[in-house]
C-alpha atoms as a PDB file:
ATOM      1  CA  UNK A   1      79.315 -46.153  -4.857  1.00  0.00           C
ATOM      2  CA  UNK A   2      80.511 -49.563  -3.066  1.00  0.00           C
ATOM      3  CA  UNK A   3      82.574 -48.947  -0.134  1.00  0.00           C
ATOM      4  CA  UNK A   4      82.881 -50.556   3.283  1.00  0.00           C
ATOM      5  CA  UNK A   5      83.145 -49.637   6.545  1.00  0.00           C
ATOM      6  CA  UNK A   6      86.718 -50.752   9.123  1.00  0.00           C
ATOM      7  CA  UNK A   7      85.238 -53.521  11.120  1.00  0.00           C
ATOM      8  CA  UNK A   8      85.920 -53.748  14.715  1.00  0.00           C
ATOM      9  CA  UNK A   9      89.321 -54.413  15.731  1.00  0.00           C
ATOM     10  CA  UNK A  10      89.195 -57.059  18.588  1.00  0.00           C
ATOM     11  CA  UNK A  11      90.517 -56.902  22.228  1.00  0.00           C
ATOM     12  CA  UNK A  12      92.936 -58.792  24.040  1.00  0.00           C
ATOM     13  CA  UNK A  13      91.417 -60.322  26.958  1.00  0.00           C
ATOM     14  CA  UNK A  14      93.672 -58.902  28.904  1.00  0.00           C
ATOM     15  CA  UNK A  15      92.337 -55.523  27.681  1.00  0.00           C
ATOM     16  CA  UNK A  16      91.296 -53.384  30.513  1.00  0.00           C
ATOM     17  CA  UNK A  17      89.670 -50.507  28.743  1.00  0.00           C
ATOM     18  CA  UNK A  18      87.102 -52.365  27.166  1.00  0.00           C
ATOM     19  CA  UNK A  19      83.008 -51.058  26.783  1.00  0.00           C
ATOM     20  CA  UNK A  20      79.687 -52.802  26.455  1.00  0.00           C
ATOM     21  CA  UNK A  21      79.894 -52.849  22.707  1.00  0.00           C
ATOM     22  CA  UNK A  22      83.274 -54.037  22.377  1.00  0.00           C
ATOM     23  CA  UNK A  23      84.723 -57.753  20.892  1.00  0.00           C
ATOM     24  CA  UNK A  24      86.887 -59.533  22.641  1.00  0.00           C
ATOM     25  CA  UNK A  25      88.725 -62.172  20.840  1.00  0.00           C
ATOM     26  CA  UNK A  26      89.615 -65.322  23.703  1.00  0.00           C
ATOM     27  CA  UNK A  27      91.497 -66.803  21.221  1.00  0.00           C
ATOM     28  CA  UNK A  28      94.108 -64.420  19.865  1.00  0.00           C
ATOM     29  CA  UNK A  29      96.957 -66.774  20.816  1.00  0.00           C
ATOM     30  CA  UNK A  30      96.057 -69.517  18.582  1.00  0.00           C
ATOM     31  CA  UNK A  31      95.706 -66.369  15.755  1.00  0.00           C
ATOM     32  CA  UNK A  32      99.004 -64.890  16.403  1.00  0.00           C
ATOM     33  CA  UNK A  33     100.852 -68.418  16.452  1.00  0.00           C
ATOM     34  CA  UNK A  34     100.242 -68.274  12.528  1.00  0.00           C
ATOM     35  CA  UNK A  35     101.774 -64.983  11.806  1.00  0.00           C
ATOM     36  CA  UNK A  36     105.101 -65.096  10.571  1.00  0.00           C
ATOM     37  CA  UNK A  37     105.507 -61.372  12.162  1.00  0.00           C
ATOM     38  CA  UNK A  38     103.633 -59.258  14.033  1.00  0.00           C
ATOM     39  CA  UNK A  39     103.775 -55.301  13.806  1.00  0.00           C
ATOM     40  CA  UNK A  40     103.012 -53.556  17.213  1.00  0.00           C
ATOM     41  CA  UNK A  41     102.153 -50.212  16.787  1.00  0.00           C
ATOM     42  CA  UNK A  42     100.896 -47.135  18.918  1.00  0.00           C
ATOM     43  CA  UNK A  43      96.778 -46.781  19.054  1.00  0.00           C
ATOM     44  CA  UNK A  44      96.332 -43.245  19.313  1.00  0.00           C
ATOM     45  CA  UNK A  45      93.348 -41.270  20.300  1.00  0.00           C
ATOM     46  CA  UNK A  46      91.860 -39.724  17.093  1.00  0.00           C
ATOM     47  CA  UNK A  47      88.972 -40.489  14.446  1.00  0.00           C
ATOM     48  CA  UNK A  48      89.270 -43.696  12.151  1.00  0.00           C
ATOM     49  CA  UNK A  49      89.303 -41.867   8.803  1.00  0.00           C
ATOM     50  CA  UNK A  50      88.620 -43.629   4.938  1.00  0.00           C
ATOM     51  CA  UNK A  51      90.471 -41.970   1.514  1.00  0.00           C
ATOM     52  CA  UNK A  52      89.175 -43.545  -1.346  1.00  0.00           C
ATOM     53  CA  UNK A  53      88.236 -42.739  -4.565  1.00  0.00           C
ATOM     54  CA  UNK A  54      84.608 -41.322  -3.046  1.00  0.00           C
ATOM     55  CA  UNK A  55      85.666 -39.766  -0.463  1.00  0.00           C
ATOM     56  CA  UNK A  56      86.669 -39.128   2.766  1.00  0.00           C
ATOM     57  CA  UNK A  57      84.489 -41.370   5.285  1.00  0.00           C
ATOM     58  CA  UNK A  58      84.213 -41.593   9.664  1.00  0.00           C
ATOM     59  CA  UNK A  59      84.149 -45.237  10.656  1.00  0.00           C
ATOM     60  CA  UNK A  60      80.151 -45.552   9.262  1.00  0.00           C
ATOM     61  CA  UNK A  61      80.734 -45.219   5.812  1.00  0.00           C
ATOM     62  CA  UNK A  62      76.807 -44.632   5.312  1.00  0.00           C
ATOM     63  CA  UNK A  63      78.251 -41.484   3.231  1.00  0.00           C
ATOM     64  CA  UNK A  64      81.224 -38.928   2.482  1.00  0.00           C
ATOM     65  CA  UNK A  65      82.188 -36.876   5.803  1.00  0.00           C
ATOM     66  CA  UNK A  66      81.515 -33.195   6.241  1.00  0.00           C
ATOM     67  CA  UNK A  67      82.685 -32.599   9.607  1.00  0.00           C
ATOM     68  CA  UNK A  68      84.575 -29.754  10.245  1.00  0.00           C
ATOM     69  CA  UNK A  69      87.692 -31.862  12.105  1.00  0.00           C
ATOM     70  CA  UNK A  70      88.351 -33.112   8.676  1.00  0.00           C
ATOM     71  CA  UNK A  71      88.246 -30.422   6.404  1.00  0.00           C
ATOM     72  CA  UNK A  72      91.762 -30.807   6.139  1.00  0.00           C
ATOM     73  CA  UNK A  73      91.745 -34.244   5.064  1.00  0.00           C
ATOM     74  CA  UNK A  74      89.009 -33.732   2.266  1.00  0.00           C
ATOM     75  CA  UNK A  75      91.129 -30.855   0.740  1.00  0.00           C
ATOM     76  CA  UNK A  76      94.201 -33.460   0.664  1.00  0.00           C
ATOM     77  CA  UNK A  77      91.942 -36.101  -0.515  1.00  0.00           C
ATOM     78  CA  UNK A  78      91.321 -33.191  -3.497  1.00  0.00           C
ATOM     79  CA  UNK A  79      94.620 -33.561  -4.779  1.00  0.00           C
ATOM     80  CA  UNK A  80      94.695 -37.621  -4.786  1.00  0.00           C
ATOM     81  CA  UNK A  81      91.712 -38.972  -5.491  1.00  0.00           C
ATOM     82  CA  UNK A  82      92.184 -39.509  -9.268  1.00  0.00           C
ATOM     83  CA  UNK A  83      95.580 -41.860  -7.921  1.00  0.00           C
ATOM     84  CA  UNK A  84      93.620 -43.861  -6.002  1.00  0.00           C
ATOM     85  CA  UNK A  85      91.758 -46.505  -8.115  1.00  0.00           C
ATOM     86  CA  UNK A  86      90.937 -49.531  -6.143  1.00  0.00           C
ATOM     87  CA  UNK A  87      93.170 -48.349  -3.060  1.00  0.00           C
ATOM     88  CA  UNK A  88      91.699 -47.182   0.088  1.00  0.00           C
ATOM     89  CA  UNK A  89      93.679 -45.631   3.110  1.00  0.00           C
ATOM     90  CA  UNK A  90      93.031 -45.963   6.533  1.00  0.00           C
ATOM     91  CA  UNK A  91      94.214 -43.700   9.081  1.00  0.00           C
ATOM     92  CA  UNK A  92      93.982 -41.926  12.559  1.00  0.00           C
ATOM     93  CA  UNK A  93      92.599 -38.393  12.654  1.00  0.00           C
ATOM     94  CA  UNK A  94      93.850 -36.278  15.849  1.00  0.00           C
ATOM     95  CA  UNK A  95      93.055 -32.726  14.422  1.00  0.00           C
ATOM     96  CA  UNK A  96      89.768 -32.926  17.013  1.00  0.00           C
ATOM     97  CA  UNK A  97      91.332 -33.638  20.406  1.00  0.00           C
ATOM     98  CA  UNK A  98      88.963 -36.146  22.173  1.00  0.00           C
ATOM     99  CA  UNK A  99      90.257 -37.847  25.619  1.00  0.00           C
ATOM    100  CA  UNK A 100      94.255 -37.733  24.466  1.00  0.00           C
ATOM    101  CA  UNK A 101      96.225 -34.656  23.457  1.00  0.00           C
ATOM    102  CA  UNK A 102     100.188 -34.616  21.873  1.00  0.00           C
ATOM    103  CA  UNK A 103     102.584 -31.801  22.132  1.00  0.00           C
ATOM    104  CA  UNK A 104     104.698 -33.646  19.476  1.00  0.00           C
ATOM    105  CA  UNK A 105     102.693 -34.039  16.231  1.00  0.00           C
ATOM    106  CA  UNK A 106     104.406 -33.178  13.034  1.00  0.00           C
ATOM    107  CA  UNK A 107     100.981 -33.901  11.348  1.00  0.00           C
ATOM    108  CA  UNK A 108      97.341 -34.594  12.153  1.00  0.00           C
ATOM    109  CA  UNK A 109      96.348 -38.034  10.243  1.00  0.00           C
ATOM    110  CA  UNK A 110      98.619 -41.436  10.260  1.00  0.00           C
ATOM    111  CA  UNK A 111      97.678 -44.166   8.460  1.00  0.00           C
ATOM    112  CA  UNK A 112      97.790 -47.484  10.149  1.00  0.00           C
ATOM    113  CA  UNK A 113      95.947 -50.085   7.288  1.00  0.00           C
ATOM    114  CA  UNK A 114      95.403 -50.181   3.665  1.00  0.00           C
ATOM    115  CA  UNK A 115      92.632 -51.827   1.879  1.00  0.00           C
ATOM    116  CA  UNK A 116      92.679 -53.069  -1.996  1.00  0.00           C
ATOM    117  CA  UNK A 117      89.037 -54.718  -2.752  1.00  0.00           C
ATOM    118  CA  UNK A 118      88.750 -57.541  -1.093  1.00  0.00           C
ATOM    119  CA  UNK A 119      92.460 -58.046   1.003  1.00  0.00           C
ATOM    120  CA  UNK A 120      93.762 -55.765   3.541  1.00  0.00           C
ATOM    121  CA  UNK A 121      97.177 -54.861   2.627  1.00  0.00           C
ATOM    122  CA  UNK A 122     100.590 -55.819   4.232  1.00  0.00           C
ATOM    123  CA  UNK A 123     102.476 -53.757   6.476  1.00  0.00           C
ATOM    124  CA  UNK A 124     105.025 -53.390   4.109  1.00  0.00           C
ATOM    125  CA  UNK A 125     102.674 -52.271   1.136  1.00  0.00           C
ATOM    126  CA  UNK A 126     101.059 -49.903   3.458  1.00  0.00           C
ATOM    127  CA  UNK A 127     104.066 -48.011   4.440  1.00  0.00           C
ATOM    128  CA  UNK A 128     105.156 -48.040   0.490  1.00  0.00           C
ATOM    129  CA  UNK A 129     101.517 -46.505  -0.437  1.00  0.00           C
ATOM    130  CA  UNK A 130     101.845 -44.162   2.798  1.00  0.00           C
ATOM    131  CA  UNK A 131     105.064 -42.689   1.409  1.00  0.00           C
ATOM    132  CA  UNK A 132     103.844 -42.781  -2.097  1.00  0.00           C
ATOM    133  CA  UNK A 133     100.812 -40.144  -0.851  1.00  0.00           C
ATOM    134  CA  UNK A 134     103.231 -38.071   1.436  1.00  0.00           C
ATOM    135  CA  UNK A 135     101.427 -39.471   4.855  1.00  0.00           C
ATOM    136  CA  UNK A 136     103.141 -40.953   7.849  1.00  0.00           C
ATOM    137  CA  UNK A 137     101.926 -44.022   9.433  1.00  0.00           C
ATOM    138  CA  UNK A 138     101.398 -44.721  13.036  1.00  0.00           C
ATOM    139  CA  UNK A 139     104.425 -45.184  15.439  1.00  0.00           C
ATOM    140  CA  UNK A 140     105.818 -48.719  14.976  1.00  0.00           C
ATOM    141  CA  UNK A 141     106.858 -50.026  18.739  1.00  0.00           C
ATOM    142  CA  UNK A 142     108.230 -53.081  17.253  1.00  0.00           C
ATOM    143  CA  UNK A 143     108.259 -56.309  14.988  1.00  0.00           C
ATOM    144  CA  UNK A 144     108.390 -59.623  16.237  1.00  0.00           C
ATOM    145  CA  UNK A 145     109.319 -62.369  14.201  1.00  0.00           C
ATOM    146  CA  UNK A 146     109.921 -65.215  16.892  1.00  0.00           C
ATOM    147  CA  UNK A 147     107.421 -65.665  19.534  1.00  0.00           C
ATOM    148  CA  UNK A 148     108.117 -67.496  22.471  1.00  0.00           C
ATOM    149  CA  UNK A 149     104.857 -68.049  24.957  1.00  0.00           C
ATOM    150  CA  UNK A 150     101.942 -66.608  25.267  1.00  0.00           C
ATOM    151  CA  UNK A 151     102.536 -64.856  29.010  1.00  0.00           C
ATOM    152  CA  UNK A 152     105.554 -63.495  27.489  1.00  0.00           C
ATOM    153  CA  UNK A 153     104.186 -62.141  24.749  1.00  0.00           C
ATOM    154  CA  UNK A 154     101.107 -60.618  26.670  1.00  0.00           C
ATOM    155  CA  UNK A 155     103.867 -59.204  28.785  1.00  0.00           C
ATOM    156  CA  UNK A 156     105.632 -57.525  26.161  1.00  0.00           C
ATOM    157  CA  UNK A 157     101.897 -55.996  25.091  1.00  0.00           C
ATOM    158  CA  UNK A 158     101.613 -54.975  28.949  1.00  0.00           C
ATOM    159  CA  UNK A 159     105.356 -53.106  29.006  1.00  0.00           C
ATOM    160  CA  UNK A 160     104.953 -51.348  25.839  1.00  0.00           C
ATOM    161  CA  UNK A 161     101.251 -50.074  26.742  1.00  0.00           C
ATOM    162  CA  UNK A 162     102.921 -48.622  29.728  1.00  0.00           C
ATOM    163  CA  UNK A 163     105.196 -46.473  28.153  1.00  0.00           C
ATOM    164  CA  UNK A 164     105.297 -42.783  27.248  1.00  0.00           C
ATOM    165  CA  UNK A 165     103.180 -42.219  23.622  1.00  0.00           C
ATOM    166  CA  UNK A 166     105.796 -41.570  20.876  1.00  0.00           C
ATOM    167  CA  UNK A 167     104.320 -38.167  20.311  1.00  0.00           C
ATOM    168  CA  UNK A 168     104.147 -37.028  23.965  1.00  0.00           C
ATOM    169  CA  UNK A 169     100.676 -37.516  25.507  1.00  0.00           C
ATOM    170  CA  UNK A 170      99.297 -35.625  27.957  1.00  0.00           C
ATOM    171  CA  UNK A 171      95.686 -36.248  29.598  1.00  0.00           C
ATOM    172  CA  UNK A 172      93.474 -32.553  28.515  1.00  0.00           C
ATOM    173  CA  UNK A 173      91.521 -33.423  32.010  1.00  0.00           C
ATOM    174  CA  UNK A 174      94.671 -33.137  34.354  1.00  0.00           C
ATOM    175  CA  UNK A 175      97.130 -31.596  31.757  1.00  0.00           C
ATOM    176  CA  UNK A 176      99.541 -34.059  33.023  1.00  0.00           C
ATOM    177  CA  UNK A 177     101.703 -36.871  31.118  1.00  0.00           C
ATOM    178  CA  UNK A 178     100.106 -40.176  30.438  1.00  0.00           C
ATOM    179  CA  UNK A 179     101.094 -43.335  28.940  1.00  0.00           C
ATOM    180  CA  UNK A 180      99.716 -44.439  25.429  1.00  0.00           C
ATOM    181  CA  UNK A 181      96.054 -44.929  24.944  1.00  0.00           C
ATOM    182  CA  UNK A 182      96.993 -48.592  23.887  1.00  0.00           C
ATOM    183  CA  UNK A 183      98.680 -50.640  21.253  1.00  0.00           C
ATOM    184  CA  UNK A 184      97.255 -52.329  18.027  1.00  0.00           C
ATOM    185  CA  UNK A 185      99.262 -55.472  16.743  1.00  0.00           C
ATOM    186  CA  UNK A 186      98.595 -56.883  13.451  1.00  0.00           C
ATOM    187  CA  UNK A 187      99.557 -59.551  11.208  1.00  0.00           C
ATOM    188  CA  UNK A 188     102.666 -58.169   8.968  1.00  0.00           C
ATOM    189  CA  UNK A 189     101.008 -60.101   5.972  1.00  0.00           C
ATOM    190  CA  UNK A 190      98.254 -59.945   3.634  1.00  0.00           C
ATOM    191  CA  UNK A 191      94.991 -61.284   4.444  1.00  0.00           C
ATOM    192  CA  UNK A 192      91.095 -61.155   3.445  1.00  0.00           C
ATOM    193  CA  UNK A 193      88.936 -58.718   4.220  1.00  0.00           C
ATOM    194  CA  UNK A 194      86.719 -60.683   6.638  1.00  0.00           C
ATOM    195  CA  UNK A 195      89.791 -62.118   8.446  1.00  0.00           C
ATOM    196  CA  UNK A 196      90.311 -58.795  10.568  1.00  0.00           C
ATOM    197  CA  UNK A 197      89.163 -59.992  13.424  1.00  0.00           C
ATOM    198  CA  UNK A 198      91.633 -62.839  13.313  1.00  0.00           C
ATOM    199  CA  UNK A 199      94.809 -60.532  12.332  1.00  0.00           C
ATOM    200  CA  UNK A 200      94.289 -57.695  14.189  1.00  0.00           C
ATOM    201  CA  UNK A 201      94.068 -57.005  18.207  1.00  0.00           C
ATOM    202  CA  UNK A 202      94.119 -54.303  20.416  1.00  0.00           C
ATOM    203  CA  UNK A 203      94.909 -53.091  24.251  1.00  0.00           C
ATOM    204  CA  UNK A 204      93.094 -49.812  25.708  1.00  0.00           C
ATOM    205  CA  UNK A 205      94.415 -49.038  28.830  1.00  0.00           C
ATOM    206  CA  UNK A 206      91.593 -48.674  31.430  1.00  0.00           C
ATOM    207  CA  UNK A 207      89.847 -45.256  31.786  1.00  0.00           C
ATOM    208  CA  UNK A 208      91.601 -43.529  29.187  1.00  0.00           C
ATOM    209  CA  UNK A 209      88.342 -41.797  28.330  1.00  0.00           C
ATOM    210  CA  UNK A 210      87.955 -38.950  30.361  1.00  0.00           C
ATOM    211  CA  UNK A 211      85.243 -36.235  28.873  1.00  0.00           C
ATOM    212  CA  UNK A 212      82.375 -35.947  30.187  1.00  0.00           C
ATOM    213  CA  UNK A 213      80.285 -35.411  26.923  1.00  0.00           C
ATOM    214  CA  UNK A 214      80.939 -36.623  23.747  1.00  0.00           C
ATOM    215  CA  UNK A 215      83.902 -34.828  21.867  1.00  0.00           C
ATOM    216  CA  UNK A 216      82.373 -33.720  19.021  1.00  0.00           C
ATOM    217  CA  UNK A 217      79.883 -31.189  20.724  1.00  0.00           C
ATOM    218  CA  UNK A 218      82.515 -28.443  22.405  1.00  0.00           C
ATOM    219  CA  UNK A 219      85.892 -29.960  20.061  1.00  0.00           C
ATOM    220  CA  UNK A 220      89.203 -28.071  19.816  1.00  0.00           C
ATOM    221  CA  UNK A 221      91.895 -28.389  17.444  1.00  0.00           C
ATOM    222  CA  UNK A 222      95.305 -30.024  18.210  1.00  0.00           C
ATOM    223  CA  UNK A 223      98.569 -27.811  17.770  1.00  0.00           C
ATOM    224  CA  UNK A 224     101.292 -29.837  15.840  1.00  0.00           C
ATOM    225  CA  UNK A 225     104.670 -29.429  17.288  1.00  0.00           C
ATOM    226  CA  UNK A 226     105.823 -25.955  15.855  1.00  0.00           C
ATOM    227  CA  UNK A 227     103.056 -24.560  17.539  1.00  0.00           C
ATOM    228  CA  UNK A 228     103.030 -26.146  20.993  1.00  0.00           C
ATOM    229  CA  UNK A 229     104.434 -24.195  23.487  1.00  0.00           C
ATOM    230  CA  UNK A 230     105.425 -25.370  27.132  1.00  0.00           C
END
């Protein structure tokens, strides 16, 4: 079995929710200059879940996933495994609620990358594969194909982060709305696998964690839309 783990996505220096163990790329702007577009999507607040054709893998890869949060994945992953060949999904898992909950989820996993041996995937293939396996990606906030300067673009990261989430967030330690977790932007195009870190960046709004243990130990399962009531 050869498979690889997601490697860390960088932040923006201007990323306030940034930990001890986090990469912070300094020199984004002279990345994002190249990019014909740029795709700014929602990061929500879920597990970064694998579907290839060995599995269903947590960030790690070291082996398969068992846990109980995505059950529901490996009995999709049943049904099309033998279509996957060389293809492997990448998406966000938010049936275990961890700091961030939704009252408007249709489903519980988005995909948000695509990998294909050695070249992640363009934003364009990934949405065609997406709809090709029946799975939604993340919320796209917008595409920018001009840019103008870099403390306009920052800005534009800044106003979107501040917004309400696209699915309704709501903080589980105050029950109360919130803004998004953060946005991920990414280069529209193609591009090698060890390039990530030069295509891909990311803004966490500060103190968006707010458990007080790790999720996994007392987890609870998030309601999709249908079954939200308010």
């Amino acid at each position: 079995m050869n498979t690889r783990k997601y490697g860390r996505t960088y932040h923006y220096p201007f990323s306030p929710g940034t930990t001890s163990d986090d990469r912070i790329q300094h020199d984004y702007w002279a990345h994002v200059q190249h990019m014909e577009t740029i795709i700014h999507t929602e990061k929500l607040d879920g597990e970064n879940n694998c579907l290839n054709q060995y599995g269903v893998f947590a960030r790690s890869h070291a082996a398969p996933t068992t846990s109980p949060w995505t059950n529901h994945l490996r009995q999709r992953w049943q049904s099309i495994r033998h279509d996957l060949g060389d293809l492997e999904l990448f998406g966000e898992n938010l049936y275990a609620i961890h700091s961030i909950a939704y009252h408007n989820l249709a489903v519980h996993y988005y995909i948000f990358a695509a990998r294909c041996l050695d070249t992640w995937l363009s934003w364009e293939e990934v949405v065609f594969y997406a709809a090709a396996f029946d799975l939604p990606t993340v919320p796209v906030l917008q595409q920018v194909n001009q840019l103008t300067t870099e403390p306009d673009f920052s800005r534009q990261v800044l106003k979107l982060a501040g917004e309400p989430s696209v699915f309704d967030a709501y903080d589980i330690s105050t029950g109360l709305a919130c803004t998004r977790e953060g946005i991920v932007n990414r280069n529209a195009n193609e591009y090698p696998v060890g390039a990530l870190g030069n295509n891909v960046f990311k803004y966490v709004r500060k103190g968006h964690v707010k458990t007080d243990e790790h999720w996994t130990r007392h987890w609870q399962r998030a309601r999709l839309n249908y079954e939200t009531k308010r």
